[in-house]
Structure formats: structure tokens, C-alpha cells
N, C-alpha and C. Protein backbone atom coordinates (compact mmCIF):
# COMPACT_ATOMS: atom_id res chain seq x y z
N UNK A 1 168.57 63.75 11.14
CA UNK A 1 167.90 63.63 9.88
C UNK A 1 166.93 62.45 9.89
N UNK A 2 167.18 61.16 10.90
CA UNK A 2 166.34 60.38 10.68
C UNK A 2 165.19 60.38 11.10
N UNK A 3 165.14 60.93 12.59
CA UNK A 3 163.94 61.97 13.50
C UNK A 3 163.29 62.56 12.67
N UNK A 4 163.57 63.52 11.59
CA UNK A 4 162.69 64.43 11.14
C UNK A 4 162.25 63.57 9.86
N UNK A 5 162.52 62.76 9.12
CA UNK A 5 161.91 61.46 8.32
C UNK A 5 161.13 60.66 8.82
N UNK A 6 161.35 60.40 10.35
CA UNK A 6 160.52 59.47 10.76
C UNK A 6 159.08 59.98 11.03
N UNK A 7 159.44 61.31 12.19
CA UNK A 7 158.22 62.13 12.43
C UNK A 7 157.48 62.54 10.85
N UNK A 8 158.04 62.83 9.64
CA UNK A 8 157.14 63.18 8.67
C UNK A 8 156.35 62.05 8.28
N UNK A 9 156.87 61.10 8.78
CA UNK A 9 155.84 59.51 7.98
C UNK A 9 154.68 59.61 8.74
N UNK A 10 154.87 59.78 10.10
CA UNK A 10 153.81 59.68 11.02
C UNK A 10 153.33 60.40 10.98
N UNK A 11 153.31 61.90 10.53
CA UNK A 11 152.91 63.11 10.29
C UNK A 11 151.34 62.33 9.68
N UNK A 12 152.11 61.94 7.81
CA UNK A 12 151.86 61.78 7.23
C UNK A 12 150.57 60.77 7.37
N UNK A 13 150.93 59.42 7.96
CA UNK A 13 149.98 58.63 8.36
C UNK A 13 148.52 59.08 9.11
N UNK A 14 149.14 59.53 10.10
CA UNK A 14 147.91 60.57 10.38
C UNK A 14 147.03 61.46 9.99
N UNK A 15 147.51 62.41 9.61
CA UNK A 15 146.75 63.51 8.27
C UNK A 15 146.35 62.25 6.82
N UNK A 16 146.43 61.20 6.90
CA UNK A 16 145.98 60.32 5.67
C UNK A 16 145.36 59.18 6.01
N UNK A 17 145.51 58.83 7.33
CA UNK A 17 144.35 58.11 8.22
C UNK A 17 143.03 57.78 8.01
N UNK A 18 142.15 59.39 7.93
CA UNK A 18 140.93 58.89 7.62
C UNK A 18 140.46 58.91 6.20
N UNK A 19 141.23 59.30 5.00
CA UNK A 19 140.99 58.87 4.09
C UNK A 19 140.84 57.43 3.89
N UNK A 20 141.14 56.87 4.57
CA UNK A 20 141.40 55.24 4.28
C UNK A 20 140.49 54.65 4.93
N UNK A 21 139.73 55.13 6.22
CA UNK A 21 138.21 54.74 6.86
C UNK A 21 137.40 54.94 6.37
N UNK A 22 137.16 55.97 5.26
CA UNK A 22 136.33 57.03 4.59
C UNK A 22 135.61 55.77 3.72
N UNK A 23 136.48 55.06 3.34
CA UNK A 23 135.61 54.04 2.02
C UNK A 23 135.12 53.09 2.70
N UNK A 24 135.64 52.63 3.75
CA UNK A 24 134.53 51.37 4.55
C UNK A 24 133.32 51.79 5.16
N UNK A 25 132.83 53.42 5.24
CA UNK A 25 131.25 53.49 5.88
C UNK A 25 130.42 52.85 4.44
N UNK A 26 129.43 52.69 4.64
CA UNK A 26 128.41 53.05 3.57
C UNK A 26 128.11 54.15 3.15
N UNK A 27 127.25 54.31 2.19
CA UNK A 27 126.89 55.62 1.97
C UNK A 27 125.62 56.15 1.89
N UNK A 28 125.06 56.63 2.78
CA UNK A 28 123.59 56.58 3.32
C UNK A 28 122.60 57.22 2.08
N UNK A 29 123.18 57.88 1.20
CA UNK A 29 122.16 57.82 0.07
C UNK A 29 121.99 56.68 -0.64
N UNK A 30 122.51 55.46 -0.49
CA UNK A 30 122.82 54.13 -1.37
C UNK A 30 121.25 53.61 0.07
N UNK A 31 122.06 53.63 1.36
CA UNK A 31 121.07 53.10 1.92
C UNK A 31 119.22 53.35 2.13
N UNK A 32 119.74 54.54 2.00
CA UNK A 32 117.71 55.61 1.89
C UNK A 32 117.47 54.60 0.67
N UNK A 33 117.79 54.40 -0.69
CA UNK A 33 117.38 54.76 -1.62
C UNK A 33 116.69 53.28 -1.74
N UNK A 34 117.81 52.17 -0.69
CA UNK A 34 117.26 50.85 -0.67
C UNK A 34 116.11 50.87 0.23
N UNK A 35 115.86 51.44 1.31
CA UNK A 35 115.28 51.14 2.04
C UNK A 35 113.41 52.08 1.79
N UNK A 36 113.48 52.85 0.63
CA UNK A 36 112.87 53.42 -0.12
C UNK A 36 112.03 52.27 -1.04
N UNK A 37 112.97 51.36 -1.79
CA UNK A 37 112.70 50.30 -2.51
C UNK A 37 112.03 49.48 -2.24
N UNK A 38 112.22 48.92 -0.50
CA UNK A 38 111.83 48.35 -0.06
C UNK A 38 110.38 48.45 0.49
N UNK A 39 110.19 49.75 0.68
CA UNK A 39 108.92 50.52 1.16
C UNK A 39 108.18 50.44 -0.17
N UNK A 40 108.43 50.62 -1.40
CA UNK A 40 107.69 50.48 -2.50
C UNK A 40 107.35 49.25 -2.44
N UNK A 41 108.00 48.43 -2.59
CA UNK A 41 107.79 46.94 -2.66
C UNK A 41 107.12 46.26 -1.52
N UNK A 42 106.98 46.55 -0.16
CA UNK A 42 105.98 46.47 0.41
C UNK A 42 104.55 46.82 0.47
N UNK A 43 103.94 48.33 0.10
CA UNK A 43 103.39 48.78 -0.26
C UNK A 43 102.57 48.32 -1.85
N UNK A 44 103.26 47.63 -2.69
CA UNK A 44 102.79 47.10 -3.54
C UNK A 44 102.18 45.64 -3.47
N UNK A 45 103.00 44.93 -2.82
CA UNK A 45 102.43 43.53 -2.10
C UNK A 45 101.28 43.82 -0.83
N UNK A 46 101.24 44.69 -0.42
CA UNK A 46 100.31 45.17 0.59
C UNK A 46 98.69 45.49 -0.24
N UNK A 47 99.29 45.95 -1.36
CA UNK A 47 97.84 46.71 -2.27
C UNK A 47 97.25 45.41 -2.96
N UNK A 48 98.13 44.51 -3.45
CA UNK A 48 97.96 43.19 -4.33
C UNK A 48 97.13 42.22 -3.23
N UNK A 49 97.66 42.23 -2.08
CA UNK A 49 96.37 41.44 -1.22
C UNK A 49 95.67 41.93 -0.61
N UNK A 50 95.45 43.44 -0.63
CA UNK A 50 93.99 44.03 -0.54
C UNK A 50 93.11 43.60 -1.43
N UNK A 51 93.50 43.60 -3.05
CA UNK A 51 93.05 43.43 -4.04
C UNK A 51 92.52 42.01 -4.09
N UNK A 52 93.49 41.08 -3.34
CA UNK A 52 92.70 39.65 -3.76
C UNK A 52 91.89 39.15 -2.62
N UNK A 53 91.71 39.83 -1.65
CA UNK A 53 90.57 39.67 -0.20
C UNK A 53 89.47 40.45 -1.06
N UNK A 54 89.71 41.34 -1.76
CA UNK A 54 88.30 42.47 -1.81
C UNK A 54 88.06 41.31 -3.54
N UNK A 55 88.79 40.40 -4.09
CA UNK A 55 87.77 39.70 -4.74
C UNK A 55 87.62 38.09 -4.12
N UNK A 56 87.87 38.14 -3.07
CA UNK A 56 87.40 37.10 -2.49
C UNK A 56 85.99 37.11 -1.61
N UNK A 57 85.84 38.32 -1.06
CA UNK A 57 84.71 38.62 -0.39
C UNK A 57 83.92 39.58 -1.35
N UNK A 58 84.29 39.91 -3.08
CA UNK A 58 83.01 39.83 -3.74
C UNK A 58 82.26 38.33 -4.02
N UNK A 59 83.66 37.26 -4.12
CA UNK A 59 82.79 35.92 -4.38
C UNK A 59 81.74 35.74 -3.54
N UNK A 60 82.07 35.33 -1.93
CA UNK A 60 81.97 34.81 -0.73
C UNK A 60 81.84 36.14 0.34
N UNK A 61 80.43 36.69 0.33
CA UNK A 61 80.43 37.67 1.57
C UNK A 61 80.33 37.22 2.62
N UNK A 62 81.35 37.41 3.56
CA UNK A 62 81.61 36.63 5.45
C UNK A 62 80.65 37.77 6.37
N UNK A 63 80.28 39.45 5.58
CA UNK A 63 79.78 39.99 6.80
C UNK A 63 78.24 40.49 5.59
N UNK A 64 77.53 40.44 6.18
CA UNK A 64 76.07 40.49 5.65
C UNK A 64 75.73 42.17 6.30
N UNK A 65 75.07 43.27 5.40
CA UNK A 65 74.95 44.69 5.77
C UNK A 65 73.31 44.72 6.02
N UNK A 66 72.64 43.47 6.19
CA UNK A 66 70.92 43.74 6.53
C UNK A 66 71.01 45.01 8.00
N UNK A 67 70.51 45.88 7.94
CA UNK A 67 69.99 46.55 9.13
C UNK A 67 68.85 46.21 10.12
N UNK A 68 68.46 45.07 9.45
CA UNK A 68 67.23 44.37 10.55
C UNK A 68 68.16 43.25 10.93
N UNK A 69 68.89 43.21 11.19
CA UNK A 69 69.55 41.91 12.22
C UNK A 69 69.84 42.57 13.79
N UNK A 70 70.30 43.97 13.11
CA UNK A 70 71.28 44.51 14.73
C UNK A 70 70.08 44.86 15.08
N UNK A 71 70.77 44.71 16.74
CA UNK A 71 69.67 45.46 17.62
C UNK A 71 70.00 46.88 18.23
N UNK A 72 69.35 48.03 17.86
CA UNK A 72 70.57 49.14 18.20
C UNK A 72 69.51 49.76 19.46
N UNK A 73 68.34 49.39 20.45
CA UNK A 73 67.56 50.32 20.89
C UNK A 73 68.66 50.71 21.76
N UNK A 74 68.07 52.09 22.11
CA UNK A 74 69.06 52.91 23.09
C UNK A 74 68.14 52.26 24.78
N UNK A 75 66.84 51.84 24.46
CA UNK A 75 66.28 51.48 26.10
C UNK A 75 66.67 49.95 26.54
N UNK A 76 66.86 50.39 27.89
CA UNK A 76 67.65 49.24 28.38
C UNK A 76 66.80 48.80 29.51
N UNK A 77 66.82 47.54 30.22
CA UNK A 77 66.27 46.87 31.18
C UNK A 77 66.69 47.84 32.36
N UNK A 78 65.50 48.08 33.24
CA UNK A 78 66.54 49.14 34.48
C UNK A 78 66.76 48.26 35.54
N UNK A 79 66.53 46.62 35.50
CA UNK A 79 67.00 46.01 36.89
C UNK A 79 68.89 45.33 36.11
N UNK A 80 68.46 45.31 34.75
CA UNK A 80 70.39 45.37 34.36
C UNK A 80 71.07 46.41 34.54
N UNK A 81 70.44 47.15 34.48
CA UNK A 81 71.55 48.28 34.92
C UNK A 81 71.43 49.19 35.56
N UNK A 82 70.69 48.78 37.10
CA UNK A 82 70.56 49.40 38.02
C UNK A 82 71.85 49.87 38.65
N UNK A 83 72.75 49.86 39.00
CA UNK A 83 73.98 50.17 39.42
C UNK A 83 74.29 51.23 38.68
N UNK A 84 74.44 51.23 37.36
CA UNK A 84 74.51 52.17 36.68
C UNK A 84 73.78 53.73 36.22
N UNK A 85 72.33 52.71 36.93
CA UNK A 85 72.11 53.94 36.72
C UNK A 85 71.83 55.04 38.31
N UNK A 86 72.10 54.29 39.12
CA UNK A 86 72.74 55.05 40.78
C UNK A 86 73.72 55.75 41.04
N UNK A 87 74.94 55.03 39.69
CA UNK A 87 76.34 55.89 39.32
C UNK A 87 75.75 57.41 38.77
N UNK A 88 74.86 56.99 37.83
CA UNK A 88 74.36 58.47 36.45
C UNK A 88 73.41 59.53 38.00
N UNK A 89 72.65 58.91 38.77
CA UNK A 89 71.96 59.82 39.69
C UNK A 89 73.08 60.33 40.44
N UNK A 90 74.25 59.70 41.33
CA UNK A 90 75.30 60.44 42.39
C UNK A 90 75.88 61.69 40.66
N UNK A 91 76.30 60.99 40.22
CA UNK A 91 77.30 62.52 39.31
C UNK A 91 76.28 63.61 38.99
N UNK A 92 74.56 63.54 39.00
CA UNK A 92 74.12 64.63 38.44
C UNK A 92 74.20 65.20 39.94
N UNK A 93 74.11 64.68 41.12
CA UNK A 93 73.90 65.37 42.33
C UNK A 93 74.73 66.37 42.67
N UNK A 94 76.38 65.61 42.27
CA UNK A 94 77.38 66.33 42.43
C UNK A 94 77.64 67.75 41.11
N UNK A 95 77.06 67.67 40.17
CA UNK A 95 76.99 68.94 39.28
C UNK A 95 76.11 69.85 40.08
């Protein structure tokens, strides 16, 4: 009789085991929902100092949009870039 009392405890312990692990995980909708929060709240501090650069460089413009400053010609010196252009003559040879 004491065998079959003893084995039912242990039975018991076992089959009731992981109820008792069950409450120490977290619970991953608690965690999404923070880590969600967190993404908002980054995203909002992210937009707030977009906002205060884009009125800092309405005060104080650092990049100037004149189109007569750059130099965009496509013609180039051919003793600078003679090499290059001996590379552009071998690849048309080889087509």
C-alpha cells in the first residue's frame, strides 16, 4: 500500500511539473507589444530630429544648390586618362 501511494505522488509530480514552469516563461505577446513600443518611440525621436536639423538648415544653409559651381563636362583631358582610354579600345576589339 505504501508503493502504490508513493508511486501516485510521483505520478502526480510529474503530470503537474510543467504547470509550475509554465508561469516563469514570459509571455511573448507582453514582449512584441513592448518591443513594438519601443519601435514607436524610436521612430518618434527619430522624426523630432529630422524636424530640428530641417529647421536648422532652414536657418543656416551648409550645402548651397547654385548649378554654376559644379563642373559636370563629360570631356576629359586624353593624356589623364590615357590608360583608360587603351582599356575602352582592347574591350571594343574584343566585342
Amino acid at each position: 500500500m505504501c508503493t502504490k501511494f508513493l508511486i501516485g505522488i510521483v505520478t502526480a509530480g510529474f503530470l503537474l511539473s510543467p504547470f509550475g514552469c509554465a508561469a516563469d516563461r514570459p509571455q511573448k505577446k507582453d514582449q512584441s507589444s513592448d518591443e513594438m513600443a519601443q519601435a514607436i518611440a524610436f521612430e518618434r525621436h527619430k522624426d523630432a530630429a529630422a524636424a530640428r536639423q530641417a529647421r536648422i538648415e532652414a536657418k543656416h544653409p551648409t550645402v548651397t544648390y547654385s548649378n554654376s559651381e559644379a563642373e559636370r563636362s563629360a570631356d576629359r583631358d586624353a593624356s589623364k586618362d590615357s590608360k583608360s582610354g587603351e582599356d575602352r579600345e582592347k574591350q571594343e576589339q574584343r566585342k
